[in-house]
Protein backbone atom coordinates (compact mmCIF):
# COMPACT_ATOMS: atom_id res chain seq x y z
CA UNK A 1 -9.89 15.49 -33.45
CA UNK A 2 -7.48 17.71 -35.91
CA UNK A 3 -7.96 20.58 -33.39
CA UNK A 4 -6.75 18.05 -30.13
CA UNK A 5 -3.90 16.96 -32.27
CA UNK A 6 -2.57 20.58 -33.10
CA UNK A 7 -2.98 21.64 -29.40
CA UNK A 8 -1.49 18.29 -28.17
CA UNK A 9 1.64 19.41 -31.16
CA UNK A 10 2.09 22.99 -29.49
CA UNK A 11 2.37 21.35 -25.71
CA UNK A 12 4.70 19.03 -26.49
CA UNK A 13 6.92 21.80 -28.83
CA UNK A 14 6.69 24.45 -25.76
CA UNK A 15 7.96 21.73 -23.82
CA UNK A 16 11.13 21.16 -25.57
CA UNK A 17 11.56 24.53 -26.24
CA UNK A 18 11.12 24.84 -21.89
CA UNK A 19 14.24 22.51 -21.24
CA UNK A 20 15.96 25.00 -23.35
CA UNK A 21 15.41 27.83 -20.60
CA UNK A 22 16.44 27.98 -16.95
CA UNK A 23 13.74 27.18 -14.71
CA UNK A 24 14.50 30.17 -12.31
CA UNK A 25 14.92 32.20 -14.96
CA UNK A 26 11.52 31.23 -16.39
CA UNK A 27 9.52 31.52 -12.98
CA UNK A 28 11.27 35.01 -12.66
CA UNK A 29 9.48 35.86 -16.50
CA UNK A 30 6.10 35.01 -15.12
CA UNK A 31 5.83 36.22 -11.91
CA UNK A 32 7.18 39.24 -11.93
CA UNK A 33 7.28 40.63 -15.64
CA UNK A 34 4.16 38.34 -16.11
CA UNK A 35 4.94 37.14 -19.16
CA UNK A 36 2.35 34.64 -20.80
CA UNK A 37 4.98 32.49 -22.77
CA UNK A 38 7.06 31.79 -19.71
CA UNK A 39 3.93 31.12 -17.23
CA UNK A 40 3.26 28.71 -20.11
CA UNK A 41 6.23 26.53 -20.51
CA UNK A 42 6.22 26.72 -16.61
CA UNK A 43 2.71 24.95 -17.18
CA UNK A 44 4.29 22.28 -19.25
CA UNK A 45 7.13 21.72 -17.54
CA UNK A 46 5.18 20.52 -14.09
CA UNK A 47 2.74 18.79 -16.29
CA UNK A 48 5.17 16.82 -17.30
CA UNK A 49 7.50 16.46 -14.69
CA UNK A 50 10.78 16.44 -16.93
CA UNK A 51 13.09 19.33 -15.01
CA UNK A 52 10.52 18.85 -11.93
CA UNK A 53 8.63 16.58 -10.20
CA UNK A 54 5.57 15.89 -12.00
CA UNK A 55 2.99 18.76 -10.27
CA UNK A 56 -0.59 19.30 -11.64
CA UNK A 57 -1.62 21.45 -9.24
CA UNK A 58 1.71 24.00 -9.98
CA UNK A 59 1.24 22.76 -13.64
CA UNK A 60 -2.64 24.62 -13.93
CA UNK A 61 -1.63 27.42 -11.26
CA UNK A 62 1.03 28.43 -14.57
CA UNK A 63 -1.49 27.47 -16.96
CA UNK A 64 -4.59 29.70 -15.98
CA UNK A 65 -2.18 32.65 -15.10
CA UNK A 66 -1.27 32.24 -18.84
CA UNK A 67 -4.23 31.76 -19.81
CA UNK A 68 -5.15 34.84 -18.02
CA UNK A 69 -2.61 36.55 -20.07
CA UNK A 70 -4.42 35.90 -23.15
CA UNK A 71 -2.83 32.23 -23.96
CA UNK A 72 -5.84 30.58 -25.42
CA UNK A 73 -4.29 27.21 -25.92
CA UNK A 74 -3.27 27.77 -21.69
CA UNK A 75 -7.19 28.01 -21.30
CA UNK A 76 -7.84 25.04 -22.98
CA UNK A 77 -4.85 23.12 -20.82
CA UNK A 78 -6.67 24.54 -17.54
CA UNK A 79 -9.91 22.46 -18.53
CA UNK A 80 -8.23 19.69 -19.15
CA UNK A 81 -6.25 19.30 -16.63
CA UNK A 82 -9.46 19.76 -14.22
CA UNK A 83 -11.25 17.17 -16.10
CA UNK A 84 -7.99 14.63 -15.29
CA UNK A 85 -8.36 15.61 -11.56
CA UNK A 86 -12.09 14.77 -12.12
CA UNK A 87 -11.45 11.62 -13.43
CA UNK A 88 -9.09 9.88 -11.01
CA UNK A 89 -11.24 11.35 -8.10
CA UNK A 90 -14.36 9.11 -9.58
CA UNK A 91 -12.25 6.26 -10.34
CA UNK A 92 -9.91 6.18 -6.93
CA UNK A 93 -13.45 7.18 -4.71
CA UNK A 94 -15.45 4.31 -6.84
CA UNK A 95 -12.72 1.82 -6.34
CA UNK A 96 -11.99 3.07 -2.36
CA UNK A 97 -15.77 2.91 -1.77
CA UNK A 98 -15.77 -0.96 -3.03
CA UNK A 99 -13.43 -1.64 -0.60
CA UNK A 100 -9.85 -1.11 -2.75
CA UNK A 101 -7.61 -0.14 -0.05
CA UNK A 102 -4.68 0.90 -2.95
CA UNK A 103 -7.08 3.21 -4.41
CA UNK A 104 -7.76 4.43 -0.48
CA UNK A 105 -4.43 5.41 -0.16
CA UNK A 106 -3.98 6.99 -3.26
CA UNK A 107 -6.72 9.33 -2.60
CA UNK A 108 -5.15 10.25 0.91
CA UNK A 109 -1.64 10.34 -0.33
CA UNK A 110 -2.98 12.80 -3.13
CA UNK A 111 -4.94 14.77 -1.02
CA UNK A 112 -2.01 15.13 1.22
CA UNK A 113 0.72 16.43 -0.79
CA UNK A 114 -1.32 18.06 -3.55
CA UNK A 115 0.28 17.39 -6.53
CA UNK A 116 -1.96 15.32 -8.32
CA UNK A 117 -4.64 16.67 -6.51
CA UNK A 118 -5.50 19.85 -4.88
CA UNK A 119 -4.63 19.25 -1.28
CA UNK A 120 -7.34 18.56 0.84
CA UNK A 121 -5.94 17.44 4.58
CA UNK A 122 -9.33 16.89 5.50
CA UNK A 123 -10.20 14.56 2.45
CA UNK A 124 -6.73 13.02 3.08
CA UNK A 125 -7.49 12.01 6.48
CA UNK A 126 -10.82 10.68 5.43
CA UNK A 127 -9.34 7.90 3.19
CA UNK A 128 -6.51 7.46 5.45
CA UNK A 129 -9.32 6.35 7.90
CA UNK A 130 -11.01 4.22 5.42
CA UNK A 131 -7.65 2.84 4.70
CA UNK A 132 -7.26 1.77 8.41
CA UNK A 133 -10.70 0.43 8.20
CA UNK A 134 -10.01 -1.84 5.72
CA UNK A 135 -6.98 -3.12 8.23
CA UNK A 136 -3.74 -1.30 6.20
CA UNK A 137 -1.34 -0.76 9.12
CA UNK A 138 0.19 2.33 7.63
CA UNK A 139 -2.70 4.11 7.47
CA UNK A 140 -4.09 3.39 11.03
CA UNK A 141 -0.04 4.54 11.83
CA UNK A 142 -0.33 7.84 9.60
CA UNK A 143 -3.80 8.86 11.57
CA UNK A 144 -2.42 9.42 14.87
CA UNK A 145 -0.11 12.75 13.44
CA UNK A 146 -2.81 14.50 12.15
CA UNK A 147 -4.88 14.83 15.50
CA UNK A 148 -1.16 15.20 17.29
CA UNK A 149 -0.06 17.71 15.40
CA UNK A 150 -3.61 19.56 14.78
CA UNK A 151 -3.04 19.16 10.79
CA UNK A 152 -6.35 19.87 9.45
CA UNK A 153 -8.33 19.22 13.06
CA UNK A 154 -8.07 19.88 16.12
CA UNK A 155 -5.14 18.36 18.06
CA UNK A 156 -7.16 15.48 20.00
CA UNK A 157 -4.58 12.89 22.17
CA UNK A 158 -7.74 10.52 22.62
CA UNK A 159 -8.19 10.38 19.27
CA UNK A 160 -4.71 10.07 18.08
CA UNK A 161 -4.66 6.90 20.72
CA UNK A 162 -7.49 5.32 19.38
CA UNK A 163 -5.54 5.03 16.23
CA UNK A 164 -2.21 3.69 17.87
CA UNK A 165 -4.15 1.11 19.62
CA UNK A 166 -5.56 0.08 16.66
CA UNK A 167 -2.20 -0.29 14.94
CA UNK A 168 -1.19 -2.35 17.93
CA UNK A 169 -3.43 -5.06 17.37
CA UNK A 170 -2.66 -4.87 13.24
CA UNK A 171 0.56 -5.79 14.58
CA UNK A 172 2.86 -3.10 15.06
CA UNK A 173 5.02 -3.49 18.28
CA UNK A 174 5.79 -0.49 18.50
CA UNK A 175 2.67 1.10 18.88
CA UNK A 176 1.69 -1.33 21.13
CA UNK A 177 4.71 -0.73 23.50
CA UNK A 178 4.45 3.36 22.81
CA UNK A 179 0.55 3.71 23.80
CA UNK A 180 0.98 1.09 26.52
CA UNK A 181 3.62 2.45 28.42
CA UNK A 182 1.31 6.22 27.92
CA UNK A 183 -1.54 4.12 30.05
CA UNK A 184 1.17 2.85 32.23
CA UNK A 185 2.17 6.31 33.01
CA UNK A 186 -0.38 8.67 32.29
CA UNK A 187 1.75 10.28 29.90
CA UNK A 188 -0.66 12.60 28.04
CA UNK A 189 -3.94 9.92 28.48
CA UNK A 190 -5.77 9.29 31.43
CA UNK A 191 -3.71 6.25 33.69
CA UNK A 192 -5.09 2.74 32.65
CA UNK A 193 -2.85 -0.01 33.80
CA UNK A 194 -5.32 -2.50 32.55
CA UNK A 195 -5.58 -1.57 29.06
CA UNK A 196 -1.82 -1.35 29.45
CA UNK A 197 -1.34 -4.33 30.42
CA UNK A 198 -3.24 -5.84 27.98
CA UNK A 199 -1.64 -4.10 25.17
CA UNK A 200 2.50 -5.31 26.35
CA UNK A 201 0.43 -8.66 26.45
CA UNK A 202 -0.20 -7.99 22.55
CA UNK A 203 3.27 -6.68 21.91
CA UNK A 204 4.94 -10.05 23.92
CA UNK A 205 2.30 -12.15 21.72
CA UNK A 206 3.42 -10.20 18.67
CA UNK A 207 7.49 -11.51 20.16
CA UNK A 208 8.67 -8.80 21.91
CA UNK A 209 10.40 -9.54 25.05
CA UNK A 210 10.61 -6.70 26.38
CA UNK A 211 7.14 -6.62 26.76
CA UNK A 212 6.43 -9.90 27.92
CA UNK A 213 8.40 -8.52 31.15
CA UNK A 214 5.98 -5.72 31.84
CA UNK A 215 3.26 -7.31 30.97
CA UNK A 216 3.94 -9.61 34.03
CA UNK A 217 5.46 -6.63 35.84
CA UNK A 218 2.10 -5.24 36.19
C-alpha cells in the first residue's frame, strides 16, 4: 500500500512539474534526443488530460518508451494502465452483452477513436451493430459509413443499405427519403420501386410531405 502511495506521489509531482514545460518542447526531448524524463511527463500529461485531451493510448505509448529508457516507475504505469483498459472492456462488454445499449456505444465509440482504448474499427463496428440491435438510431445511422467508406471492411453498398433502411423505420426521415429515392433510381442499388415506395410511405407516416407526394407518385 506504502509502495502505491509513493508511486501515485511521483505521478502526480511529474505532472505538475509537466505544465511547467512546453508540450512541443517536451515531445521534441523524447522523440528525438529520447530522453526518459520527458517521454515520462509526456505519459502523465495524456493520462491526465490537463494540457491535452485525456489519451491513454498516447499516455502508455510515452510511458513504455520511458520505461524502455530505464524509468522503472514508467514500467509500473504501463501495467496499470493495461489493467484499466482491461477493466472497462469486462465491465462495458458485460453490461453491452446484457443488453445496456450506453455501455454498447461506449465500447464502439472507444474502439473508434482510440483513446481510451486501443482502436479497434472492427470491434467498433461490432458494438455499433449491437447498438442498432438494441434499436439506438445513431448507431444503425453510424453503420452505413463504415461499409461506404471501406473503414475496417470492405466497402459493401448492400450492406451499408441494409443499415439505412433500418434507420428508416427507427424513424429517421431522412434515411428513409435518401435510400428510397436510391431504389427509385437505381442510384448505386439495384432499381426497386416497391421497396421505394414503401419506404416514402414510412417517411410521409413519420410527417414528411414531401414524401407523402412520391409515395403516391409511384
Amino acid at each position: 500500500m506504502k509502495f502505491k502511495k509513493i508511486i501515485l506521489f511521483l505521478f502526480l509531482t511529474t505532472i505538475l512539474q509537466a505544465q511547467r514545460y512546453n508540450l512541443s518542447a517536451l515531445q521534441r526531448a523524447c522523440n528525438i534526443d529520447n530522453k526518459q524524463m520527458s517521454c515520462f511527463l509526456l505519459g502523465g500529461v495524456y493520462f491526465k488530460g490537463k494540457q491535452v485531451p485525456m489519451d491513454l493510448v498516447k499516455s502508455k505509448i510515452y510511458f513504455t518508451k520511458s520505461c524502455k529508457l530505464g524509468n522503472k516507475t514508467s514500467c509500473k504505469l504501463v501495467n496499470d494502465i493495461d489493467k484499466i483498459f482491461l477493466e472497462m472492456q469486462t465491465k462495458y462488454k458485460k453490461e453491452c452483452n446484457e443488453n445496456k445499449v450506453s455501455s454498447c456505444i461506449s465500447l464502439a465509440i472507444q474502439y473508434l477513436q482510440g483513446k481510451l482504448l486501443p482502436k479497434s474499427y472492427k470491434s467498433s463496428l461490432k458494438y455499433f451493430k449491437k447498438a442498432c440491435e438494441l434499436k439506438d438510431l445513431r448507431s444503425c445511422l453510424t453503420i452505413p459509413k463504415f461499409y461506404l467508406r471501406g473503414i475496417g471492411v470492405k466497402i459493401d453498398v448492400n450492406k451499408a443499405a441494409k443499415y439505412i433502411i433500418k434507420s428508416c423505420y427507427l424513424g429517421s426521415i431522412p434515411a428513409c427519403k435518401m435510400i428510397a429515392n436510391k431504389y427509385e433510381t437505381g442510384n448505386r442499388v439495384k432499381q426497386d420501386k416497391k421497396l421505394a415506395k414503401k419506404l416514402y410511405k414510412k417517411a410521409c407516416s413519420l410527417g414528411d410531405k414531401k414524401a407523402c407526394i412520391k409515395y403516391k407518385s409511384l
